[in-house]
C-alpha atoms as a PDB file:
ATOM      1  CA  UNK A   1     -21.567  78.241  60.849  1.00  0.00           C
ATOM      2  CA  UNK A   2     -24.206  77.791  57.857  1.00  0.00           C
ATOM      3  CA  UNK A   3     -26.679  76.015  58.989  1.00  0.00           C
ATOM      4  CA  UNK A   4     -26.954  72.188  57.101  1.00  0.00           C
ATOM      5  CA  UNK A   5     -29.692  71.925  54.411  1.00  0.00           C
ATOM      6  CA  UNK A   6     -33.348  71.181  55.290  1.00  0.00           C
ATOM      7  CA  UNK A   7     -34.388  67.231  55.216  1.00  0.00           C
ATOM      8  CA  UNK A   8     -37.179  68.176  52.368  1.00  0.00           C
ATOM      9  CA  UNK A   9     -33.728  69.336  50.839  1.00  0.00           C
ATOM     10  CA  UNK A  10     -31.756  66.074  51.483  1.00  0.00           C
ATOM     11  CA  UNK A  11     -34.664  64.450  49.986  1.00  0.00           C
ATOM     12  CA  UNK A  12     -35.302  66.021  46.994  1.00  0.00           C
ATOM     13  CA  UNK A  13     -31.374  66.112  46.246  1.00  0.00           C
ATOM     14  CA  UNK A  14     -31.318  62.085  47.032  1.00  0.00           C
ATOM     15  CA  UNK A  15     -34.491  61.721  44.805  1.00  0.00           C
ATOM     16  CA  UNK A  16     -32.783  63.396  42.087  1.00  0.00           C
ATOM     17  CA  UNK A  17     -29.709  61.907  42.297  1.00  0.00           C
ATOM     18  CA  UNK A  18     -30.943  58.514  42.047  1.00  0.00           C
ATOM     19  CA  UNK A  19     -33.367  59.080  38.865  1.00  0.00           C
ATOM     20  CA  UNK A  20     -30.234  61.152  37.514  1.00  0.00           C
ATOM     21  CA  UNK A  21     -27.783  58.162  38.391  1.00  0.00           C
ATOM     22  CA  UNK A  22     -29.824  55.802  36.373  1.00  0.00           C
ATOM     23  CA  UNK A  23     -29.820  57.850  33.296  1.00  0.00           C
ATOM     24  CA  UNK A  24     -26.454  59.043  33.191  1.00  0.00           C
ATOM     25  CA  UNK A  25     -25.267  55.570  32.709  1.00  0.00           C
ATOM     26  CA  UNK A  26     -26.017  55.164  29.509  1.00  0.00           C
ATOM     27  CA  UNK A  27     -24.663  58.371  28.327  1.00  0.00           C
ATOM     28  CA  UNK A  28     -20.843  60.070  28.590  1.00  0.00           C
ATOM     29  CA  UNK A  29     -21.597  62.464  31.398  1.00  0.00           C
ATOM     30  CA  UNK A  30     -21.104  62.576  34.747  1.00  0.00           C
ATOM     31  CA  UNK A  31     -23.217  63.816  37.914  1.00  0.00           C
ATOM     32  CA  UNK A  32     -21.941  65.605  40.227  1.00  0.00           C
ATOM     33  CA  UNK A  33     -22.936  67.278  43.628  1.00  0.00           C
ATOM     34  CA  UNK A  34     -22.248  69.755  46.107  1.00  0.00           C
ATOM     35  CA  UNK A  35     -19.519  70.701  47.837  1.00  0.00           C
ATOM     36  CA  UNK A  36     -18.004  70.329  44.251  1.00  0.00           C
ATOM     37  CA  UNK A  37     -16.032  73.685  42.997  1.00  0.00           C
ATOM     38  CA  UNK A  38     -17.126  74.499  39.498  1.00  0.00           C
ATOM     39  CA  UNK A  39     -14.578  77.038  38.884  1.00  0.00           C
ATOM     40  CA  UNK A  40     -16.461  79.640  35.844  1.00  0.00           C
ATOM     41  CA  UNK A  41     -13.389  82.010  36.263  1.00  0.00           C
ATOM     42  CA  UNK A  42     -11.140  82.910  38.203  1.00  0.00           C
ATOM     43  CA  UNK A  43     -13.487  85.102  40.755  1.00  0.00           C
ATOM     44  CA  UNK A  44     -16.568  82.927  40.283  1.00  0.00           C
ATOM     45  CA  UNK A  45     -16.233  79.918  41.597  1.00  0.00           C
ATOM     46  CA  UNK A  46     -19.756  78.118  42.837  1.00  0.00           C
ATOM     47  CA  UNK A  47     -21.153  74.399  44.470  1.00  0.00           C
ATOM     48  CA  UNK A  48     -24.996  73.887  42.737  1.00  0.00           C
ATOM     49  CA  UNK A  49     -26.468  71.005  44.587  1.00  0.00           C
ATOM     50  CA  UNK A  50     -26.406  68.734  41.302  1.00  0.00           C
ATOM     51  CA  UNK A  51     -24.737  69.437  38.448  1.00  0.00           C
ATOM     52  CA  UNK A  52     -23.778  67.052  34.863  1.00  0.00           C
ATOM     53  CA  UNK A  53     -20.505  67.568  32.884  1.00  0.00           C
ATOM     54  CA  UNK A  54     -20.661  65.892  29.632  1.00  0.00           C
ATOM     55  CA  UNK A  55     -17.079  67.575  28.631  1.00  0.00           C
ATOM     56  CA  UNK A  56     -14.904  65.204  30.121  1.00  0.00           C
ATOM     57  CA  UNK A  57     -11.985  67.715  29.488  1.00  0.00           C
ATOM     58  CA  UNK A  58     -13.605  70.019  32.286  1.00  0.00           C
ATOM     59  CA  UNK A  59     -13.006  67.645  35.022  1.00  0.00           C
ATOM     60  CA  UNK A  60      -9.985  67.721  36.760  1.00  0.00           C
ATOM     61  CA  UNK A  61      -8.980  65.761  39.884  1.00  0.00           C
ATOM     62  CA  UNK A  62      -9.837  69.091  42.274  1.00  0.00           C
ATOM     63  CA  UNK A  63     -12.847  70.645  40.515  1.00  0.00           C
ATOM     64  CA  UNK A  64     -14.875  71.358  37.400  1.00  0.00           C
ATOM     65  CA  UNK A  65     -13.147  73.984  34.652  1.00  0.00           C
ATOM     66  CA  UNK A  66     -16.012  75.402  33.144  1.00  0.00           C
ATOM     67  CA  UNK A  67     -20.004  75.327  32.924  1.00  0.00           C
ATOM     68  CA  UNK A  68     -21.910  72.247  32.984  1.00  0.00           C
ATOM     69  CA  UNK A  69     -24.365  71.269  30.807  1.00  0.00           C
ATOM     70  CA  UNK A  70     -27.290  71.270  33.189  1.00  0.00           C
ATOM     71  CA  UNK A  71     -27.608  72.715  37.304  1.00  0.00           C
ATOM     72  CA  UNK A  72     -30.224  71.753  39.847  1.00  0.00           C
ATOM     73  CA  UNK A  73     -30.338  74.463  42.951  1.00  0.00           C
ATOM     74  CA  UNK A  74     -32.878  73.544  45.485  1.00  0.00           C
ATOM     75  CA  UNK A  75     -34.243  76.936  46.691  1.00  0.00           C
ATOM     76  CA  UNK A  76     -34.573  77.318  50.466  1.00  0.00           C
ATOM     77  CA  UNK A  77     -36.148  80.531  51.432  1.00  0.00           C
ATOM     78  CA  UNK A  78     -32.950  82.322  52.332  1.00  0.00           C
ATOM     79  CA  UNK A  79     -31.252  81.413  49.383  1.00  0.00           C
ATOM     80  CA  UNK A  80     -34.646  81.627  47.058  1.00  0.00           C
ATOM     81  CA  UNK A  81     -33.575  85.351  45.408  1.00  0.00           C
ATOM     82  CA  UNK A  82     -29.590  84.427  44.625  1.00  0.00           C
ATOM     83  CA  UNK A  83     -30.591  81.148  42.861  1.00  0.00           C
ATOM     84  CA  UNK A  84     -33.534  82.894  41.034  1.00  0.00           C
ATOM     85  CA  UNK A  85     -31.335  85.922  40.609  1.00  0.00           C
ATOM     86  CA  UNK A  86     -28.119  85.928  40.731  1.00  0.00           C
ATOM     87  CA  UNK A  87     -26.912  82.339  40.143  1.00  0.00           C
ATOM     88  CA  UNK A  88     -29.196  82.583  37.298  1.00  0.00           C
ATOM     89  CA  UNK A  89     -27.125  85.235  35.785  1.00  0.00           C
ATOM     90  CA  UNK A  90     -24.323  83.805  36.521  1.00  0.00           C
ATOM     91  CA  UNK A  91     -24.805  80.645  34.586  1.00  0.00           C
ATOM     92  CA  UNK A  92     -26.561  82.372  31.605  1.00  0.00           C
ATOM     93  CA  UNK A  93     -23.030  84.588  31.161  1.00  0.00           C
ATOM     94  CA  UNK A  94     -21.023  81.185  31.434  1.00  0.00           C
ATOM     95  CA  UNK A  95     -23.388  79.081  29.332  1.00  0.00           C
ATOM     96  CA  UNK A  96     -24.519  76.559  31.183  1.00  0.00           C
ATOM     97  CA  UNK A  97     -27.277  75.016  28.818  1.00  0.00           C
ATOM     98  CA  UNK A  98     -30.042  74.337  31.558  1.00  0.00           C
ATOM     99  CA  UNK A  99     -30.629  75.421  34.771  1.00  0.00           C
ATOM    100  CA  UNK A 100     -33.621  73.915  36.647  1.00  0.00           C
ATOM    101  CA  UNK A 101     -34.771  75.266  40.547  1.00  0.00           C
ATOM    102  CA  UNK A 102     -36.906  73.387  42.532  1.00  0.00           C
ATOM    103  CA  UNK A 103     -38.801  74.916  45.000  1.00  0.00           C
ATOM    104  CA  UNK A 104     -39.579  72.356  48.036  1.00  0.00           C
ATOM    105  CA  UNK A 105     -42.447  74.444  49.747  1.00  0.00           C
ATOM    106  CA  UNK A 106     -44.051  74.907  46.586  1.00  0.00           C
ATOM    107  CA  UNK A 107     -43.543  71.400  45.026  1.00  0.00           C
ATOM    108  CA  UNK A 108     -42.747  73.220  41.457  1.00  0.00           C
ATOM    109  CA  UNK A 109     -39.214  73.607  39.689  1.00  0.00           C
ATOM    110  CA  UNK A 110     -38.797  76.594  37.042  1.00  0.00           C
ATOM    111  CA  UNK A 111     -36.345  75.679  34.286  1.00  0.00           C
ATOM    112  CA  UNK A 112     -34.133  78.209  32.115  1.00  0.00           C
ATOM    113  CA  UNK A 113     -33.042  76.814  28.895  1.00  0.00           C
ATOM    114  CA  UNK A 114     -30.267  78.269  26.605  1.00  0.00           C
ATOM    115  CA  UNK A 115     -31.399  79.738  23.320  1.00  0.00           C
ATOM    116  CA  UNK A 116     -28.894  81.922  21.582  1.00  0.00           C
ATOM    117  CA  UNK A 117     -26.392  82.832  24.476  1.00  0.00           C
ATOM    118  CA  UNK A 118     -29.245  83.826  26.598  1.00  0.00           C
ATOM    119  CA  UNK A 119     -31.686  81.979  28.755  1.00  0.00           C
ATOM    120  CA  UNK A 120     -35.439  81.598  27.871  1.00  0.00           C
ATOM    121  CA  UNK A 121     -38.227  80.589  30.280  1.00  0.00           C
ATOM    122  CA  UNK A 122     -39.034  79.859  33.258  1.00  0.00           C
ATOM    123  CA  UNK A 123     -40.651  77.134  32.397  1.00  0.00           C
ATOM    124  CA  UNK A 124     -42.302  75.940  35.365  1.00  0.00           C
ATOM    125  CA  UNK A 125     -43.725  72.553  36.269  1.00  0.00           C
ATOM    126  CA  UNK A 126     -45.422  71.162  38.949  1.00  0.00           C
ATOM    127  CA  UNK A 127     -45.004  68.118  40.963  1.00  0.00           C
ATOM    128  CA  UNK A 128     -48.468  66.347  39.594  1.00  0.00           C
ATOM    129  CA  UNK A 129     -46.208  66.978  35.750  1.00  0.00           C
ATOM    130  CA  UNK A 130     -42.951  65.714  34.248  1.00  0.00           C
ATOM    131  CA  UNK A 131     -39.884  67.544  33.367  1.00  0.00           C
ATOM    132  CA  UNK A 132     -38.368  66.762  29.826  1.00  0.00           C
ATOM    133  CA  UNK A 133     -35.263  68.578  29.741  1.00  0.00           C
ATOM    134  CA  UNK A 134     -33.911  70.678  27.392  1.00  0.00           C
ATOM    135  CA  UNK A 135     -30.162  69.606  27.935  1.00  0.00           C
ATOM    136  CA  UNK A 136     -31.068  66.148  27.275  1.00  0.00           C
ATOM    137  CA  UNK A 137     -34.213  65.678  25.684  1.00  0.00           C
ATOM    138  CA  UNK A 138     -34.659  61.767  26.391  1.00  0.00           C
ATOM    139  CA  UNK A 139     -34.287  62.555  29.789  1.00  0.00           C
ATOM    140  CA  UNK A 140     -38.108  62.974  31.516  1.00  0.00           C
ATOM    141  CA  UNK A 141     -38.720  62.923  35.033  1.00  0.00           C
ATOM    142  CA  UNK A 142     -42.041  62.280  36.961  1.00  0.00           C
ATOM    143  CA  UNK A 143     -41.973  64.987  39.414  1.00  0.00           C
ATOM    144  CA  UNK A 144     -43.943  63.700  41.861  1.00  0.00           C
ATOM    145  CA  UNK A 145     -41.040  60.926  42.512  1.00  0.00           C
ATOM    146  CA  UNK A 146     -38.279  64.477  43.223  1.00  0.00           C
ATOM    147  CA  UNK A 147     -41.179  65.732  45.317  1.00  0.00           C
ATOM    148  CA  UNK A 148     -41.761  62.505  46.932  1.00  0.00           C
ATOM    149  CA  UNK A 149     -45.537  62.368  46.491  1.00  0.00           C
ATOM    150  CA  UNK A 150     -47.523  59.570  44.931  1.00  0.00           C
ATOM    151  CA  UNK A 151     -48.638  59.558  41.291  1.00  0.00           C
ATOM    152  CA  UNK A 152     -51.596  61.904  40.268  1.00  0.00           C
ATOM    153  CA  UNK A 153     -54.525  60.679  39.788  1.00  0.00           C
ATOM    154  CA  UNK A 154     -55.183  60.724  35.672  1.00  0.00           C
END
């Protein structure tokens, strides 16, 4: 049995979620978490910890059909190398449009962003920054809230 995910995990995933929640209600797409099939093809089929469809056409009443527009992992050290590897190729082939990582133990996320079928970056932020995202530009997050710090000092 897989162990369950790490509270720092939990936490960051609820943090998320709930700045996430609050946005997406004013636009037409829809958050989503794990254990959630998005179903890329027919041999790659995957569960990101967060994910946001804005192609309402891809949601079906079992699973996603097809990449989403933006896909949080939460690194833990055994799964640090697939997100930063191979998820990451996985979801440049099938387009997804953003695809952030946060890395609890280092209070940082690295973000790919789509630019001409392929992805561009890292761009990496720390918690003491915000992330704007590329997916949905009016979208900017205070990191230290994901990473459950207080504000820096300015």
């Amino acid at each position: 049995m897989t162990p369950a995910p790490t509270i720092a995990h939990q936490r960051i995933l609820r943090n998320t979620a709930r700045i996430l929640t609050v946005f997406f209600r004013e636009h037409p797409c829809e958050l989503f978490f794990a254990p959630t099939d998005v179903v890329l093809d027919t041999i790659n089929i995957v569960q990101p910890d967060l994910f946001v469809v804005c192609d309402p056409d891809k949601i079906t009443d079992a699973n996603i059909q097809g990449a989403p527009d933006l896909i949080v992992e939460i690194a833990s050290p055994s799964t640090k190398l697939m997100d930063k590897r191979d998820k990451k190729a996985l979801y440049e082939k099938f387009g997804v449009k953003e695809y952030a990582i946060f890395y609890p133990d280092d209070a940082l996320i690295e973000r790919f962003r789509m630019e001409g079928g392929k992805f561009e970056g890292p761009d990496v932020f720390n918690w003491d920054e915000s992330w704007i995202s590329f997916a949905f530009p009016d979208l900017e997050i205070s990191l230290w809230e994901i990473f459950g710090k207080g504000a820096p000092a300015r």
